[in-house]
C-alpha atoms as a PDB file:
ATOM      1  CA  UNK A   1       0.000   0.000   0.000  1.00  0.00           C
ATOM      2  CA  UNK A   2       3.249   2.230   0.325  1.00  0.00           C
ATOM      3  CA  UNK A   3       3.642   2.578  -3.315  1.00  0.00           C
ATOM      4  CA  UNK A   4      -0.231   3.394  -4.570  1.00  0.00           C
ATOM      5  CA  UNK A   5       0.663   7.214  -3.827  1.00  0.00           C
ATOM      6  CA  UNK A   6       3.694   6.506  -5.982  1.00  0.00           C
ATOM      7  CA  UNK A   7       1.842   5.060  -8.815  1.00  0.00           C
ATOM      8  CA  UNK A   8      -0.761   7.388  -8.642  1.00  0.00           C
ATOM      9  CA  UNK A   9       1.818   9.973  -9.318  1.00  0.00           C
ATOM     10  CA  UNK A  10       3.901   8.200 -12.344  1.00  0.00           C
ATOM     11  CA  UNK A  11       0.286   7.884 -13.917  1.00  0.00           C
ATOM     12  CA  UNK A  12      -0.573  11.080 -13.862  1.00  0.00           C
ATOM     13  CA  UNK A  13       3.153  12.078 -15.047  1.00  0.00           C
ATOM     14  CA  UNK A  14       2.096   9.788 -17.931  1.00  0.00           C
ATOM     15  CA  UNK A  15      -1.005  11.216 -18.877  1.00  0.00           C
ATOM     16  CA  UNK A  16       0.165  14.477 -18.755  1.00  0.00           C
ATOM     17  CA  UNK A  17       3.598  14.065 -20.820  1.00  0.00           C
ATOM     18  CA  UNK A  18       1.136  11.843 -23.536  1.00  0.00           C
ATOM     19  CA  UNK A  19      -1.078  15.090 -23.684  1.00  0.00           C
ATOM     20  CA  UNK A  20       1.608  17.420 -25.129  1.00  0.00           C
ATOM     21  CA  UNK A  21       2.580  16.973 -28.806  1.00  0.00           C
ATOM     22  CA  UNK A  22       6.205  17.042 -30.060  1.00  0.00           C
ATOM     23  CA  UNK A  23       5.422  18.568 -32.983  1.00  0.00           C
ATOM     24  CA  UNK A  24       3.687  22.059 -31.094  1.00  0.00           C
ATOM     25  CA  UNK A  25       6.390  23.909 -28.682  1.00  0.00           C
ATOM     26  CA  UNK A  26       4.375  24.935 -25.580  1.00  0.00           C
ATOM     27  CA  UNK A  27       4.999  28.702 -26.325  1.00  0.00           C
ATOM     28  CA  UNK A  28       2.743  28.258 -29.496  1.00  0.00           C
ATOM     29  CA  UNK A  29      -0.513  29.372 -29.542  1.00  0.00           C
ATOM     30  CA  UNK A  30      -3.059  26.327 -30.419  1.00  0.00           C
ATOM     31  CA  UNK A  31      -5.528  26.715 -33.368  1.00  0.00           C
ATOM     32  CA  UNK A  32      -8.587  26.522 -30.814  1.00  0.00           C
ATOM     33  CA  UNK A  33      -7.668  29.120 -28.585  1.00  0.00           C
ATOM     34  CA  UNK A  34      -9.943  31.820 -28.268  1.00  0.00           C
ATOM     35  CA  UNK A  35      -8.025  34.902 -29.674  1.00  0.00           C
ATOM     36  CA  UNK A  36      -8.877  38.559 -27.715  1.00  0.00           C
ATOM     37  CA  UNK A  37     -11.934  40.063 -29.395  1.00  0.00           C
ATOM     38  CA  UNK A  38     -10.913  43.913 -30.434  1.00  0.00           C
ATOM     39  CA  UNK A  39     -14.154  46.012 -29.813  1.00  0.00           C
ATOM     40  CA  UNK A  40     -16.374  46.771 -27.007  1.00  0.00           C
ATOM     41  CA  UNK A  41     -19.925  45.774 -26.270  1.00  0.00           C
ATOM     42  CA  UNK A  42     -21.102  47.698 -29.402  1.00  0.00           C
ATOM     43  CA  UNK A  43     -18.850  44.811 -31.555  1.00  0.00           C
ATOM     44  CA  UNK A  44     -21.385  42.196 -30.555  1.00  0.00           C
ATOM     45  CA  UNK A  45     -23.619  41.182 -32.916  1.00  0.00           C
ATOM     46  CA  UNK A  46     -27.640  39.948 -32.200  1.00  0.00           C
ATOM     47  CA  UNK A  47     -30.134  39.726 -34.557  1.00  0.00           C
ATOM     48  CA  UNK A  48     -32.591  38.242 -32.541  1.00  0.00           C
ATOM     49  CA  UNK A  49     -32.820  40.395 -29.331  1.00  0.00           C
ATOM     50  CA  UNK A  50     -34.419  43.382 -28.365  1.00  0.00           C
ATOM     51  CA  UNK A  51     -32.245  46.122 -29.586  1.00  0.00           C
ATOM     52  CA  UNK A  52     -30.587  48.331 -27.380  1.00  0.00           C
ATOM     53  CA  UNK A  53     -30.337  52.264 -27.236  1.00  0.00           C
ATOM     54  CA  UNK A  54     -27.269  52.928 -29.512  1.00  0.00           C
ATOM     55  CA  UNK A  55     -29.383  50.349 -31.763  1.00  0.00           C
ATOM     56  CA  UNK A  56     -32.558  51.628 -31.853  1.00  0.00           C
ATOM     57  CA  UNK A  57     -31.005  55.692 -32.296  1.00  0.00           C
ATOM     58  CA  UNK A  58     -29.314  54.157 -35.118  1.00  0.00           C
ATOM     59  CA  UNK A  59     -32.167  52.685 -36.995  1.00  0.00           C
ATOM     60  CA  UNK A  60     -33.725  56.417 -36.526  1.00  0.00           C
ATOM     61  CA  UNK A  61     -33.462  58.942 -39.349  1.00  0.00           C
ATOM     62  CA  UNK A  62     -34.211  61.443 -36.836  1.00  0.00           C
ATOM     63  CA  UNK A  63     -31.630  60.943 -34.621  1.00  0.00           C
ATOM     64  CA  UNK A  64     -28.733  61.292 -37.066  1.00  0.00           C
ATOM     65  CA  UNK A  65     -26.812  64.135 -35.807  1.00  0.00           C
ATOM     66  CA  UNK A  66     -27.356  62.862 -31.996  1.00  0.00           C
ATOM     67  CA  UNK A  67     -25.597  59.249 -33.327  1.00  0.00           C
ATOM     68  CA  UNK A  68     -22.926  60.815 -35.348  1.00  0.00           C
ATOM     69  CA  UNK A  69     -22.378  62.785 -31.872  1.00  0.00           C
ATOM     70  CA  UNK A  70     -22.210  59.843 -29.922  1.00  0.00           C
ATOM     71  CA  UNK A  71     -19.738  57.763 -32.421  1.00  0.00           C
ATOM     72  CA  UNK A  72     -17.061  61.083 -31.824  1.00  0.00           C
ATOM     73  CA  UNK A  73     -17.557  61.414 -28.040  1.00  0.00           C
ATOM     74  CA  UNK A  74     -16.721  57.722 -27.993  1.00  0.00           C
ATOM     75  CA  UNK A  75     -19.631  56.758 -26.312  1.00  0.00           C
ATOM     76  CA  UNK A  76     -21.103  53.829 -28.258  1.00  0.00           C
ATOM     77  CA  UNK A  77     -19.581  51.369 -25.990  1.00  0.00           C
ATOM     78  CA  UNK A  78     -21.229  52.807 -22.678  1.00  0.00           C
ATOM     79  CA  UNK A  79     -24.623  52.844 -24.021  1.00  0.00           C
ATOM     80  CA  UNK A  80     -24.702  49.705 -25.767  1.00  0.00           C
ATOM     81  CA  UNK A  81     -23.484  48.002 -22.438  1.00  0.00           C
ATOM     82  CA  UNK A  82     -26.660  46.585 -19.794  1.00  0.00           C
ATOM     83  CA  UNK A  83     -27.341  50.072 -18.523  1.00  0.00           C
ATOM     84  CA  UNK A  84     -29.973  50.535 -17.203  1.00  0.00           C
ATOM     85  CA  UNK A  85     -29.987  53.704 -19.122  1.00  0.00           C
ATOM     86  CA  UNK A  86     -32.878  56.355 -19.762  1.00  0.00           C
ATOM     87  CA  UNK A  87     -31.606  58.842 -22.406  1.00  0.00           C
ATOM     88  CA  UNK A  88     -33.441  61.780 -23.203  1.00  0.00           C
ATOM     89  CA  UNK A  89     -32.660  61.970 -26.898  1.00  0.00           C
ATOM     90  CA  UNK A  90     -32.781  64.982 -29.404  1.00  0.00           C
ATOM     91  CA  UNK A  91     -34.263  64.980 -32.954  1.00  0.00           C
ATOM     92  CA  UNK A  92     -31.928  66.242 -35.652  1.00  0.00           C
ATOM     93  CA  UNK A  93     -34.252  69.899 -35.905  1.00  0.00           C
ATOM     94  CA  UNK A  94     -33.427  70.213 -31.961  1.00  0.00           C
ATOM     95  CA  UNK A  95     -29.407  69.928 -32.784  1.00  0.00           C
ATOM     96  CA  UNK A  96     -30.485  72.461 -35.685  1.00  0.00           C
ATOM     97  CA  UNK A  97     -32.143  75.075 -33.012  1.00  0.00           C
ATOM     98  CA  UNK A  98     -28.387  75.666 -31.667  1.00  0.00           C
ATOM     99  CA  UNK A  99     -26.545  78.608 -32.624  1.00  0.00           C
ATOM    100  CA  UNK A 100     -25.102  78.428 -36.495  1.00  0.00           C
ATOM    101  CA  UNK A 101     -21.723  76.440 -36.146  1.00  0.00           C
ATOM    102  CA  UNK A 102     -22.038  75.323 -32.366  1.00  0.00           C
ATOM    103  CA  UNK A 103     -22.182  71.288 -33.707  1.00  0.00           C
ATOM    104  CA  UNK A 104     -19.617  71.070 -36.270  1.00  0.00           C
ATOM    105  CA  UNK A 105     -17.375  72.847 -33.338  1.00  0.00           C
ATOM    106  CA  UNK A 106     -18.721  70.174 -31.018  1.00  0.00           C
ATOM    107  CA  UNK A 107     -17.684  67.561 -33.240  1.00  0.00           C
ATOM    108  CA  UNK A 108     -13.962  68.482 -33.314  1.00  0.00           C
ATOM    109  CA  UNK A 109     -12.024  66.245 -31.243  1.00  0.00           C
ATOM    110  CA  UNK A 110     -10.462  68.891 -29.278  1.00  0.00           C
ATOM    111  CA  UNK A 111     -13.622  69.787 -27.652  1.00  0.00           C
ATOM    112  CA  UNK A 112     -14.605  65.710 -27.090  1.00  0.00           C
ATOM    113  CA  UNK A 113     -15.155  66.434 -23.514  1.00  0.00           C
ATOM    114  CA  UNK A 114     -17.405  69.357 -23.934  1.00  0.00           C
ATOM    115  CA  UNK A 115     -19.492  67.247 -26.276  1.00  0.00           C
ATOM    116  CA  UNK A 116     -19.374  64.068 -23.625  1.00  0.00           C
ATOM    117  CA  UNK A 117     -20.311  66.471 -20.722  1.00  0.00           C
ATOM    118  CA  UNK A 118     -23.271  67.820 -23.020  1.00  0.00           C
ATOM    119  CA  UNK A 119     -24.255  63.807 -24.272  1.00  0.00           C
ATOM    120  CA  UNK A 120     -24.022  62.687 -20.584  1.00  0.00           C
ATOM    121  CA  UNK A 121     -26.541  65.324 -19.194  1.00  0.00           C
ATOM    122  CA  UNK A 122     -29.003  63.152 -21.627  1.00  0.00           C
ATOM    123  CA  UNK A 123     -28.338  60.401 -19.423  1.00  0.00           C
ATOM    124  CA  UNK A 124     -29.843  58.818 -16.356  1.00  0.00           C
ATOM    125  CA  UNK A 125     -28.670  55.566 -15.125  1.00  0.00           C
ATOM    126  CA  UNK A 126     -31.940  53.725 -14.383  1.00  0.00           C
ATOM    127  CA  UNK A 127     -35.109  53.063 -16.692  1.00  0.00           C
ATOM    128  CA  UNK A 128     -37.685  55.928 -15.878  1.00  0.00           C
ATOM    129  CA  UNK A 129     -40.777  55.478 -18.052  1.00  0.00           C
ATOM    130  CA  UNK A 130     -42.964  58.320 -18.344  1.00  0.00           C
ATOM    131  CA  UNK A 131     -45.515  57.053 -15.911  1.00  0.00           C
ATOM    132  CA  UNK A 132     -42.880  57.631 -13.617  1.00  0.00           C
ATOM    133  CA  UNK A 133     -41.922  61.425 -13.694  1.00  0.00           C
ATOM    134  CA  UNK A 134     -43.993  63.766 -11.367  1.00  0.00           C
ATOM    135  CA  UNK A 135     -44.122  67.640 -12.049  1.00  0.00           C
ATOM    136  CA  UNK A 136     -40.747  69.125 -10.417  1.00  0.00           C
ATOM    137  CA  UNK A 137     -39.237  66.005 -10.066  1.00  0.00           C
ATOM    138  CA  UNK A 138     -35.164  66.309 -10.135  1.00  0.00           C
ATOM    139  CA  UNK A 139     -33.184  63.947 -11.711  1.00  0.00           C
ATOM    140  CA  UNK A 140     -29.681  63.570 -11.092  1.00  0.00           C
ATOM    141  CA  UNK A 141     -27.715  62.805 -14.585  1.00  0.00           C
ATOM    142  CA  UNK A 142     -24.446  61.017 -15.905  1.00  0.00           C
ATOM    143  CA  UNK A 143     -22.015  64.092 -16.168  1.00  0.00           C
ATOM    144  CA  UNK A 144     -23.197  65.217 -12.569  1.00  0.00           C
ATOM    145  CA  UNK A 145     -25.561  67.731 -13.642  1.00  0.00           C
ATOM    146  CA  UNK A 146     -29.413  67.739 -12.574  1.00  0.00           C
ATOM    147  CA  UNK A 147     -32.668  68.411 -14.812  1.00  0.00           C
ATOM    148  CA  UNK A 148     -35.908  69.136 -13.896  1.00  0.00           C
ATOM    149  CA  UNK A 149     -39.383  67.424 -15.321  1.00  0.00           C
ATOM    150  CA  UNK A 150     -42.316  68.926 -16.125  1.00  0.00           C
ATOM    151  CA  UNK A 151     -45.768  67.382 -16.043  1.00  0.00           C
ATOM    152  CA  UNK A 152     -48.848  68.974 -17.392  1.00  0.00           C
ATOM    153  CA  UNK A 153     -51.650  66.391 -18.050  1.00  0.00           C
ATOM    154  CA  UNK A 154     -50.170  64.207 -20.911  1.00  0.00           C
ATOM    155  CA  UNK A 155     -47.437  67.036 -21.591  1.00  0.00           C
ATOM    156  CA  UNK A 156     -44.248  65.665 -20.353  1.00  0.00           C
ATOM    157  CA  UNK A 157     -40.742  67.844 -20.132  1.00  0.00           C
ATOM    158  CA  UNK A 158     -37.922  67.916 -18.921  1.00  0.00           C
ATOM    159  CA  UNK A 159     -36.075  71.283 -18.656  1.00  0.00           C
ATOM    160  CA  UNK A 160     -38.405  72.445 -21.085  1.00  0.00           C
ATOM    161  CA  UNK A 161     -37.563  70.109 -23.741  1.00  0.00           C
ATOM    162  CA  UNK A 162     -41.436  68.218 -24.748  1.00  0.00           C
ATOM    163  CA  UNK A 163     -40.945  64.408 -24.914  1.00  0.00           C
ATOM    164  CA  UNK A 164     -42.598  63.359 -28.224  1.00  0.00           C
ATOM    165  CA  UNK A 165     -42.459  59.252 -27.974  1.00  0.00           C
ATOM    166  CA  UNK A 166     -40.355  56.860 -25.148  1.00  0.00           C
ATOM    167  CA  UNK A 167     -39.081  53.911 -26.832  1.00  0.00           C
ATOM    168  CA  UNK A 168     -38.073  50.556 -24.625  1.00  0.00           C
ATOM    169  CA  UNK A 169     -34.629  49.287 -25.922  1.00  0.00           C
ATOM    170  CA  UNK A 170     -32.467  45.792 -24.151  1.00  0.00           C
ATOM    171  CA  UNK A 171     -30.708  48.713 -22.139  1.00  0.00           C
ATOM    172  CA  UNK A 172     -33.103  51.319 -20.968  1.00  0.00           C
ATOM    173  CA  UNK A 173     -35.569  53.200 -22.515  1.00  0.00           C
ATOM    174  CA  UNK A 174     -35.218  56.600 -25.113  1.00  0.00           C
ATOM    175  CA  UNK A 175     -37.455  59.438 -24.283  1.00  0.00           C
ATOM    176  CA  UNK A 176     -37.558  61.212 -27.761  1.00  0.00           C
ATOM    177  CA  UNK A 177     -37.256  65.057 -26.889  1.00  0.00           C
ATOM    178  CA  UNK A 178     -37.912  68.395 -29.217  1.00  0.00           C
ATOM    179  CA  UNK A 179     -35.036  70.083 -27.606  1.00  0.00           C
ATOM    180  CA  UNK A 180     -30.700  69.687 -26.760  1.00  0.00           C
ATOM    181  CA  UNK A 181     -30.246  69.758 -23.332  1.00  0.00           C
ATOM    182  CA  UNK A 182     -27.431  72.152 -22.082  1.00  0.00           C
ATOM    183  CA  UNK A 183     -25.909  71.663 -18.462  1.00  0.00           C
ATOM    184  CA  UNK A 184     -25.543  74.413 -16.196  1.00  0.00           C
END
């Protein structure tokens, strides 16, 4: 009975010598390894679930501009991840209410954190469907910043800004607003 801890351990020497191959050195990579996938959540592809915000804005001919703003403040990533996310998000004619020349100057990449800090204050981390706001209600957004809604009857704002349809996405939920939201 001495030697059965012995042979168990010349057996497993065994095995484990029989499982390498002579004709692979062990600093190759092997053929079925799973190589690192370059790309963040947004590099996933699903054609069969619910799609998520980034998805949905996307798909939107109305929501252009706000997309094309998203892409340059390198955002895609963060809002295509589980969120919860509810993102108050401006039509195209709301980018085209801002002063002549204030987007294309947004979409420089020196001023990519002015244009984050303005994208993020369209951001709350939680799902807040419209059932949910109450008049004065303060909501505390992504970049720090806080906005205010507005309830009249069926009129629903926030800072001023109308919501005109809330879409659920995967992620969260897009409140589609008539206005760009400027922090403090």
């Amino acid at each position: 009975m001495k030697n059965l801890p012995w042979a168990v351990i010349v057996v497993a020497g065994a095995l484990l010598a029989s499982c390498s191959s002579p004709d692979q050195p062990e600093n190759e990579v092997a053929a079925t390894e799973v190589q690192p996938h370059s790309g963040g959540q947004s590099a996933v592809t699903d054609d069969q679930s619910q799609k998520n915000i980034v998805q949905v804005a996307a798909g939107s001919a109305d929501h252009s501009t706000l997309v094309a703003a998203v892409k340059v403040a390198e955002l895609v990533d963060v809002l295509t991840n589980a969120g919860p996310f509810t993102v108050f998000a401006p039509i195209n004619e709301a980018f085209e209410k801002l002063p002549a020349g204030t987007v294309e100057e947004l979409l420089k990449p020196e001023k990519r954190s002015d244009l984050r800090n303005i994208l993020q204050y369209h951001v709350y981390v939680g799902v807040l469907n419209t059932d949910r706001f109450e008049d004065g209600q303060s909501l505390g957004q992504v970049n720090g910043g806080r906005v205010t809604m507005g309830v009249n009857g069926d009129k629903i704002t926030v800072n001023g800004a109308t919501i005109l349809a809330s879409i659920p996405t995967s992620n969260g939920v897009i409140h589609v607003i008539d206005q760009v939201l400027l922090p403090q």
